[in-house]
C-alpha atoms as a PDB file:
ATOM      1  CA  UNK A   1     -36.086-150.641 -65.404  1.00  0.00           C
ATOM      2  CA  UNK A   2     -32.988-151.903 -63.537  1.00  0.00           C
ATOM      3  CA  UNK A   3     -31.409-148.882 -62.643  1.00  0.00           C
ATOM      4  CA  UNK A   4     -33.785-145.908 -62.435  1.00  0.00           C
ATOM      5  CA  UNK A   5     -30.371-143.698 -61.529  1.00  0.00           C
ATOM      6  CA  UNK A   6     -27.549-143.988 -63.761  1.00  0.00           C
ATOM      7  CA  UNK A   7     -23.725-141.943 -62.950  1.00  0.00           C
ATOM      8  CA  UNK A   8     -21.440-142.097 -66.076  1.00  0.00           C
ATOM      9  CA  UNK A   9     -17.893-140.952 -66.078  1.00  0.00           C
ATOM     10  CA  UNK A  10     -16.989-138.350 -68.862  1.00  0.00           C
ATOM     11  CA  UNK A  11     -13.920-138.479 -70.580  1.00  0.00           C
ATOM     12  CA  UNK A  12     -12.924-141.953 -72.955  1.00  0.00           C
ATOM     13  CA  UNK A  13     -16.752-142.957 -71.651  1.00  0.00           C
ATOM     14  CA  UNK A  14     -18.846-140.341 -73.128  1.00  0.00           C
ATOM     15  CA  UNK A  15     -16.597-137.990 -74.519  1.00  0.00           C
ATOM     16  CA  UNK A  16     -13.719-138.896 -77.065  1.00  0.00           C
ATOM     17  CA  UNK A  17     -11.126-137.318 -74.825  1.00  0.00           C
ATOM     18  CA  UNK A  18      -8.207-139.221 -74.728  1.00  0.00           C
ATOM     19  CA  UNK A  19      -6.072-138.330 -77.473  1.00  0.00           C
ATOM     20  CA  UNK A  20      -6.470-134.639 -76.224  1.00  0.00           C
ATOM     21  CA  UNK A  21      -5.395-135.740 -72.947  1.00  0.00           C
ATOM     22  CA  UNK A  22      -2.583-137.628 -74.254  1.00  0.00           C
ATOM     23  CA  UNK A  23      -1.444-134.787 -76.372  1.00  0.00           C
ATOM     24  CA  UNK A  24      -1.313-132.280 -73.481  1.00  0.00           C
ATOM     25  CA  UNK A  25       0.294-134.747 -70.953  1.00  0.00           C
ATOM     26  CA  UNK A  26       3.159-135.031 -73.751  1.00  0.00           C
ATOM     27  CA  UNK A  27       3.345-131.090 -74.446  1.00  0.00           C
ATOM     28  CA  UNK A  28       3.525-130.286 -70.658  1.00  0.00           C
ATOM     29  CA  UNK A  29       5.618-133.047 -69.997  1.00  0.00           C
ATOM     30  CA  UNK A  30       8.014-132.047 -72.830  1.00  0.00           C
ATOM     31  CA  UNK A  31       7.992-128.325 -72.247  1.00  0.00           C
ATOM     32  CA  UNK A  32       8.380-128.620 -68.356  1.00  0.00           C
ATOM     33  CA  UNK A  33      10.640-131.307 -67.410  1.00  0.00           C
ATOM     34  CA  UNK A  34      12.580-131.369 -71.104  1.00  0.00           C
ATOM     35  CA  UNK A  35      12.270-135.128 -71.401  1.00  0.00           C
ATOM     36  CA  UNK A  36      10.360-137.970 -72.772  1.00  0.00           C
ATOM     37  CA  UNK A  37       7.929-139.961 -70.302  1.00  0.00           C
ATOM     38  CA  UNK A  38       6.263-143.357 -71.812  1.00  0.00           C
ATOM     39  CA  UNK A  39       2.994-142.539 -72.698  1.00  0.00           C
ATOM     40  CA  UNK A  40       1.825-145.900 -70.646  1.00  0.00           C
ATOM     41  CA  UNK A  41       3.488-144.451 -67.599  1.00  0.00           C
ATOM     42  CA  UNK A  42       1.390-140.783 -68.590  1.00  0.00           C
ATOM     43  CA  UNK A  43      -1.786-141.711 -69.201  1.00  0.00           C
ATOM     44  CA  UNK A  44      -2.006-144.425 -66.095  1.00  0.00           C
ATOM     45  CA  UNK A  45      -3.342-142.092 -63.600  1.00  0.00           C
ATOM     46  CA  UNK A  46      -6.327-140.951 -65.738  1.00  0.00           C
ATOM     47  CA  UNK A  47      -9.946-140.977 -64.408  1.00  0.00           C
ATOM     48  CA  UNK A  48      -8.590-141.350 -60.747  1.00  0.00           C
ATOM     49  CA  UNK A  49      -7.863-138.786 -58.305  1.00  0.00           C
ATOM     50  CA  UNK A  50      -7.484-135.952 -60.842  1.00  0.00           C
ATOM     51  CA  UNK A  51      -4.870-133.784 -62.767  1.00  0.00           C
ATOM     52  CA  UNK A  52      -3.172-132.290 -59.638  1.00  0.00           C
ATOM     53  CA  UNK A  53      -1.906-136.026 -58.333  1.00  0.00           C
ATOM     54  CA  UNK A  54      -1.522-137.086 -61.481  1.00  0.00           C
ATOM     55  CA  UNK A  55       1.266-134.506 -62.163  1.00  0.00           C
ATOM     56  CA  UNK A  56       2.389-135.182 -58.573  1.00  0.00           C
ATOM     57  CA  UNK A  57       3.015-138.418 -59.285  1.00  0.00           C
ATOM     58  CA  UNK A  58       5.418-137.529 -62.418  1.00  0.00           C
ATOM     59  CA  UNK A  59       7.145-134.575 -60.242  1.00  0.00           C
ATOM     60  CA  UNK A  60       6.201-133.842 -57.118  1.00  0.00           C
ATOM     61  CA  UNK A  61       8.691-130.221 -56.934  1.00  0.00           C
ATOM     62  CA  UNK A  62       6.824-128.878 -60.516  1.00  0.00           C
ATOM     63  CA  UNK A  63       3.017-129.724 -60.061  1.00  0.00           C
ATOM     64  CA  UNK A  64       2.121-126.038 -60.517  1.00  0.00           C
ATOM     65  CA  UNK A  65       3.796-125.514 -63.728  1.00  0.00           C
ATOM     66  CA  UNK A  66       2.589-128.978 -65.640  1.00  0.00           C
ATOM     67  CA  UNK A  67      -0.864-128.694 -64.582  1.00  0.00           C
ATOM     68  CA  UNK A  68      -0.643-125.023 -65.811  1.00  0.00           C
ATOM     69  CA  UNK A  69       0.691-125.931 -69.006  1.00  0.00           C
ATOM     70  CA  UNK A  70      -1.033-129.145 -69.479  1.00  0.00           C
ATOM     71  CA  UNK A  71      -4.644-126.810 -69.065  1.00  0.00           C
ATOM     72  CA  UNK A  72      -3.145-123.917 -71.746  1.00  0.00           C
ATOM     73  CA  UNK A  73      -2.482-126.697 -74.060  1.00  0.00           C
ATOM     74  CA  UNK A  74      -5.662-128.661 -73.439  1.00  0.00           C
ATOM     75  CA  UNK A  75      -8.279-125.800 -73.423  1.00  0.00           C
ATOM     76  CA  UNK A  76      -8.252-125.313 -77.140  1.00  0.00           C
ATOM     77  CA  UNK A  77      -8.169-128.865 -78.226  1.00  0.00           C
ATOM     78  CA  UNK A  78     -11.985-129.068 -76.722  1.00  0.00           C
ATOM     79  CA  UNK A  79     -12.454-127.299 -79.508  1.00  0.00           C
ATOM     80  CA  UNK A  80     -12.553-131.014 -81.752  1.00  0.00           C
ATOM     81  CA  UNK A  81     -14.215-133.312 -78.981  1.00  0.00           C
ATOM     82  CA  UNK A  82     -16.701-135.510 -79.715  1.00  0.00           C
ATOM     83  CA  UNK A  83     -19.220-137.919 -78.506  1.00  0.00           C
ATOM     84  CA  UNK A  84     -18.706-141.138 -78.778  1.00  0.00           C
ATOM     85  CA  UNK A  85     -20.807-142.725 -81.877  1.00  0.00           C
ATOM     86  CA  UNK A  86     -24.511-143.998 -79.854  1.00  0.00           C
ATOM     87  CA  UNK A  87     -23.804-141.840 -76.786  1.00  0.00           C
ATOM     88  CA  UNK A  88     -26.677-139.365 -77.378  1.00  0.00           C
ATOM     89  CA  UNK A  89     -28.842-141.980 -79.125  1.00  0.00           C
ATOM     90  CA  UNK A  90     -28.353-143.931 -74.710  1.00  0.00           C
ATOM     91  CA  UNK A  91     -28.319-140.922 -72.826  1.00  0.00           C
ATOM     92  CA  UNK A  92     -31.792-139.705 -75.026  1.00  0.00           C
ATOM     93  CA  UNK A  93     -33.592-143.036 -74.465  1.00  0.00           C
ATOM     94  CA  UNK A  94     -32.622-143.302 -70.721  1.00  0.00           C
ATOM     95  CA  UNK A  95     -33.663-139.825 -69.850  1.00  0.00           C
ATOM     96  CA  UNK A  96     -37.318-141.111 -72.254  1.00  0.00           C
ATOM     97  CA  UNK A  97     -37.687-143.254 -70.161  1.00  0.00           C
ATOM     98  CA  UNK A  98     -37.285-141.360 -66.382  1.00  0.00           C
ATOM     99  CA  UNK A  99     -34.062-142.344 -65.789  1.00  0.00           C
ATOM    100  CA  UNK A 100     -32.266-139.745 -62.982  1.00  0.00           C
ATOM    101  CA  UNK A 101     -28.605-139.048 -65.204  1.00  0.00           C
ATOM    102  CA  UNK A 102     -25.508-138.000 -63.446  1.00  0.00           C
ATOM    103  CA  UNK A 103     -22.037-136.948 -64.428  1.00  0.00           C
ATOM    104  CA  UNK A 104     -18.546-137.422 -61.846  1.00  0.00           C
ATOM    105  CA  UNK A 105     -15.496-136.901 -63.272  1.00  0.00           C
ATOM    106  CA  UNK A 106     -11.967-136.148 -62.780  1.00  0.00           C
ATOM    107  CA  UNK A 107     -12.225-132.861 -64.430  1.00  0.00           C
ATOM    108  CA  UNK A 108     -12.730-129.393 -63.416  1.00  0.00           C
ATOM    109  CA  UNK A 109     -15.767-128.384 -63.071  1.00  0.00           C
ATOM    110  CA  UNK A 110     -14.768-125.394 -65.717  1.00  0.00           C
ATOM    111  CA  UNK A 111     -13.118-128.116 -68.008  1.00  0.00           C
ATOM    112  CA  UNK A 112     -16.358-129.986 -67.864  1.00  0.00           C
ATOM    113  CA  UNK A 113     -18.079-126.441 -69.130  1.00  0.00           C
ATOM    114  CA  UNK A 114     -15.617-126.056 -71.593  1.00  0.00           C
ATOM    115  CA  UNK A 115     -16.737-129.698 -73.081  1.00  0.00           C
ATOM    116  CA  UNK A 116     -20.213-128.786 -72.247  1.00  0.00           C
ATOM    117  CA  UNK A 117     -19.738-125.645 -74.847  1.00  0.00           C
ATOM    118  CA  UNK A 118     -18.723-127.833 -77.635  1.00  0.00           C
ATOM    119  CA  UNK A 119     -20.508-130.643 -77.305  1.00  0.00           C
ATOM    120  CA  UNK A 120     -23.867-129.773 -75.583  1.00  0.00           C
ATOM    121  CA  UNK A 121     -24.949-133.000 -74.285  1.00  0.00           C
ATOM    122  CA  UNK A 122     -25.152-131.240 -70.388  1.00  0.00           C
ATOM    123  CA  UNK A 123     -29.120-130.759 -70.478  1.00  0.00           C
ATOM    124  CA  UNK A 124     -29.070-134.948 -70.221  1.00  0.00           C
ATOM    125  CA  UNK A 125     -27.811-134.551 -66.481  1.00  0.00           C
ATOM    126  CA  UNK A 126     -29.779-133.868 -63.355  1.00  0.00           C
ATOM    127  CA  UNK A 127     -26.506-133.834 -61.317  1.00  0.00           C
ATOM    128  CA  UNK A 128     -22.213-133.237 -62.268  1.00  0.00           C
ATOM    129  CA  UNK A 129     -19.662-133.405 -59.623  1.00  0.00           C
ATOM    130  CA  UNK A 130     -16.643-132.342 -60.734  1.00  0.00           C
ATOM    131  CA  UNK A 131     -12.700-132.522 -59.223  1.00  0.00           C
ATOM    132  CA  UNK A 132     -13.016-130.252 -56.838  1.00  0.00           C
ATOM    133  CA  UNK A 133     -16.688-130.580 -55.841  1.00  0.00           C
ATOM    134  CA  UNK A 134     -15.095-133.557 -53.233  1.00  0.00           C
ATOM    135  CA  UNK A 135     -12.046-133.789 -51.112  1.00  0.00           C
ATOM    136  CA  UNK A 136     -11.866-137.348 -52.074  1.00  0.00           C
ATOM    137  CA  UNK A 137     -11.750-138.635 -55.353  1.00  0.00           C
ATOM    138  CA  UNK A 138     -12.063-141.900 -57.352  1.00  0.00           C
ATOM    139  CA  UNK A 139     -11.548-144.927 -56.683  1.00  0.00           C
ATOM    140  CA  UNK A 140     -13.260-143.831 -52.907  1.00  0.00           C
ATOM    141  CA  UNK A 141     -16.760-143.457 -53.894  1.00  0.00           C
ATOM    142  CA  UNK A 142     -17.138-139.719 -52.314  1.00  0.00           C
ATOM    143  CA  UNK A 143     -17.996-138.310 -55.666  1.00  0.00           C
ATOM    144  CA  UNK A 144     -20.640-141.215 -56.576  1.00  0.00           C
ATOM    145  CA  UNK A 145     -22.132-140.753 -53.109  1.00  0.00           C
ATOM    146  CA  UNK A 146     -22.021-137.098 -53.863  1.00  0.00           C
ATOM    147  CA  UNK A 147     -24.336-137.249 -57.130  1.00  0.00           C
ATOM    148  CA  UNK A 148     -26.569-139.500 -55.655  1.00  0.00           C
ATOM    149  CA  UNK A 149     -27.265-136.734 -52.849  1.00  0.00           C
ATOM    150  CA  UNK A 150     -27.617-134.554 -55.447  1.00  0.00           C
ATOM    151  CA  UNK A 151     -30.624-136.227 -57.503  1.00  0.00           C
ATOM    152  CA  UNK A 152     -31.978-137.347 -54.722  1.00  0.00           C
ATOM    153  CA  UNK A 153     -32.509-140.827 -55.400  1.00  0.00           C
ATOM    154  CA  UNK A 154     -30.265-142.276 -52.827  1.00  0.00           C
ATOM    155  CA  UNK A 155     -31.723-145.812 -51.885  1.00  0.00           C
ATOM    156  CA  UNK A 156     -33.188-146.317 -55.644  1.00  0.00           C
ATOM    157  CA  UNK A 157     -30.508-148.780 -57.481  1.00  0.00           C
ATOM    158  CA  UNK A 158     -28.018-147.060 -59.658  1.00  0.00           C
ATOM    159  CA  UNK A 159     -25.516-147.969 -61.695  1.00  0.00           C
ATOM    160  CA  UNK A 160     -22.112-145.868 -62.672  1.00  0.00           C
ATOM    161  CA  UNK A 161     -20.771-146.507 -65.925  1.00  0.00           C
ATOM    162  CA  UNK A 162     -16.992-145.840 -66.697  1.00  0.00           C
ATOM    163  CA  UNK A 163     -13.881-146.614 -68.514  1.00  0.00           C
ATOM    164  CA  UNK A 164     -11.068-147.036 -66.179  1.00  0.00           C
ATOM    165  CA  UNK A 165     -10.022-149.037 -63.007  1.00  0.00           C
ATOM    166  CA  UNK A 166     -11.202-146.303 -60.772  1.00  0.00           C
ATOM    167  CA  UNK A 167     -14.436-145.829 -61.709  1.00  0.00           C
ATOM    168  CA  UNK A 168     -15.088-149.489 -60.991  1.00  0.00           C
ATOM    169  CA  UNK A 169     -13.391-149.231 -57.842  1.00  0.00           C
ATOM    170  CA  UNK A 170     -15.483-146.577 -56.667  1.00  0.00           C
ATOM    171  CA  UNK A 171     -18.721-147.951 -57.876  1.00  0.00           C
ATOM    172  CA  UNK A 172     -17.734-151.338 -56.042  1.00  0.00           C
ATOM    173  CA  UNK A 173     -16.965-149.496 -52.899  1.00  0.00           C
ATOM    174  CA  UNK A 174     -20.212-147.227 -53.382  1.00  0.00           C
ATOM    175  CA  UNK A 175     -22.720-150.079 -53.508  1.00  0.00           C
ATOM    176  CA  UNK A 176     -23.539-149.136 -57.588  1.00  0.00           C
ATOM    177  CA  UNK A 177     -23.528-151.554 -59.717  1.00  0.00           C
ATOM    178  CA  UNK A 178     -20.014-150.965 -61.678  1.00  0.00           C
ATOM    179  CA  UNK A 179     -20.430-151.060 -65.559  1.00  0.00           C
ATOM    180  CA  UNK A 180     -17.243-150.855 -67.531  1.00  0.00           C
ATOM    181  CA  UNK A 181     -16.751-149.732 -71.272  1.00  0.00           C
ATOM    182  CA  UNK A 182     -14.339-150.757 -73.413  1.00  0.00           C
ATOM    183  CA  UNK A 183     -14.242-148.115 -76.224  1.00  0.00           C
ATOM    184  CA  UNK A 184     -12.450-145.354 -73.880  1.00  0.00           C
ATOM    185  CA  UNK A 185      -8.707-146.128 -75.802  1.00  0.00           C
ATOM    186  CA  UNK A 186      -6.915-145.476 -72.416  1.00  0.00           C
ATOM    187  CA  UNK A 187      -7.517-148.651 -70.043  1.00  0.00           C
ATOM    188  CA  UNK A 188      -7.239-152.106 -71.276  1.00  0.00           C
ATOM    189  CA  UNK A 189      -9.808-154.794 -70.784  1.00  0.00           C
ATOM    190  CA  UNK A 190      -7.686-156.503 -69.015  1.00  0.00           C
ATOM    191  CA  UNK A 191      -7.235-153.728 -66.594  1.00  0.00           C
ATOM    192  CA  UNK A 192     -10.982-153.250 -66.609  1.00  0.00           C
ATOM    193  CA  UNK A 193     -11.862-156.697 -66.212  1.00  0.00           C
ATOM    194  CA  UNK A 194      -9.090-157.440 -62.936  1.00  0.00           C
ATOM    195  CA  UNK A 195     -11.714-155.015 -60.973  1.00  0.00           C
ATOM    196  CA  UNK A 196     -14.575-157.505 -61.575  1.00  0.00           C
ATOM    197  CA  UNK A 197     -17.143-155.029 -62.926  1.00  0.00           C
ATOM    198  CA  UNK A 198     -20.801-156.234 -63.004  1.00  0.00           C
ATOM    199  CA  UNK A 199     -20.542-155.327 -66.608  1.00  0.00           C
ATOM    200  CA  UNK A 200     -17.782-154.917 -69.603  1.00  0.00           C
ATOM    201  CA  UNK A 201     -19.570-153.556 -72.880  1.00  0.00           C
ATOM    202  CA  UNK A 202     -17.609-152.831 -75.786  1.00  0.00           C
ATOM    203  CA  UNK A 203     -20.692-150.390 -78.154  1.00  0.00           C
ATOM    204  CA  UNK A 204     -22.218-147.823 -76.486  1.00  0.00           C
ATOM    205  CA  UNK A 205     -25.988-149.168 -77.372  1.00  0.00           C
ATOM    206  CA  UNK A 206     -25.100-151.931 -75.718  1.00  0.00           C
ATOM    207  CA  UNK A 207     -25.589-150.174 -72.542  1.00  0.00           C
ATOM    208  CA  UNK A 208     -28.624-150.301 -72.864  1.00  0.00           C
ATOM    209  CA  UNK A 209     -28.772-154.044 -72.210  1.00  0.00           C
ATOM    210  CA  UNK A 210     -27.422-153.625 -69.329  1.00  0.00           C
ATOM    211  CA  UNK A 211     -28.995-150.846 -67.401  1.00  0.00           C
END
């Protein structure tokens, strides 16, 4: 095998998370600041340095209140998550065949439990490192370096798969080999492909062809 530890992000890469996340940007958004932000301009931040700097970014003086509002609204919409079609079908065959599987993400490590709950696809993973399990966050490669600790299997190649800038960033600047999907619905593939990822697959069983 190629990569005998694999690090995927979570949402828009294995969980079908970004209309939920669009939703709740545009309900907090709405109901905080009374006024209508491009959802380009919203959803730009997502799968970097968390929900905290993302709402930071939008207004610094009222980060409490979105991200508050933005979680009440989100919470309940885990409710309808998914997987995306051939995620279980990869994650099955690469733990069949002794792959070490990690998860770093953007989310809380409670929103991450909250997915887990409704779509129970956490027994795949030997190691998650959530938001606030780092004081840096993607694109700096803290949280990859983190989960690599964690399964132990820190000079073994390893590859982290993702669907944003960020992650490809950070797997650049982490010495993984950066694999980018395509199906997330948030980032482009232009916007995937100007960080030069190793990889740019567009099906999830197409992953397997490349790890």
């Amino acid at each position: 095998m190629r990569f005998p530890t694999v690090l995927f992000d979570l949402d828009g890469t294995l969980l079908d998370t970004g209309p939920i996340i669009l939703a709740s940007f545009r309900y907090a958004t709405r109901a905080v600041l009374g006024r209508e932000i491009p959802d380009e301009v919203l959803m730009a931040g997502v799968g970097g340095s968390g929900l905290r700097a993302q709402m930071a970014e939008i207004d610094a003086d009222r980060v409490d209140e979105l991200v508050r509002v933005y979680s009440d609204h989100n919470g309940p919409l885990h409710e309808s998550v998914e997987v995306f079609p051939g995620i279980e079908t990869v994650l099955s065959r690469l733990a069949d065949e002794g792959r070490r599987l990690g998860v770093v993400t953007a989310k809380r490590r409670s929103s991450v439990e909250l997915a887990w709950s409704h779509v129970p696809i956490g027994r795949y993973f030997d190691a998650v490192v959530a938001s606030e399990d780092t004081k840096a966050h993607k694109p700096d490669p803290a949280p990859l370096l983190s989960a690599l600790a964690q399964i132990g299997d820190g000079r073994a190649p390893a590859a982290y798969v993702g669907d944003s800038p960020f992650d490809i960033c950070a797997a650049h600047a982490g010495g993984l080999h950066a694999v980018a999907v395509g199906w997330g619905g948030v980032h482009s593939d232009q916007a995937l492909r100007a960080e030069s990822p190793h990889a740019l697959v567009h099906e999830p069983l197409d992953l397997l062809d490349v790890l």
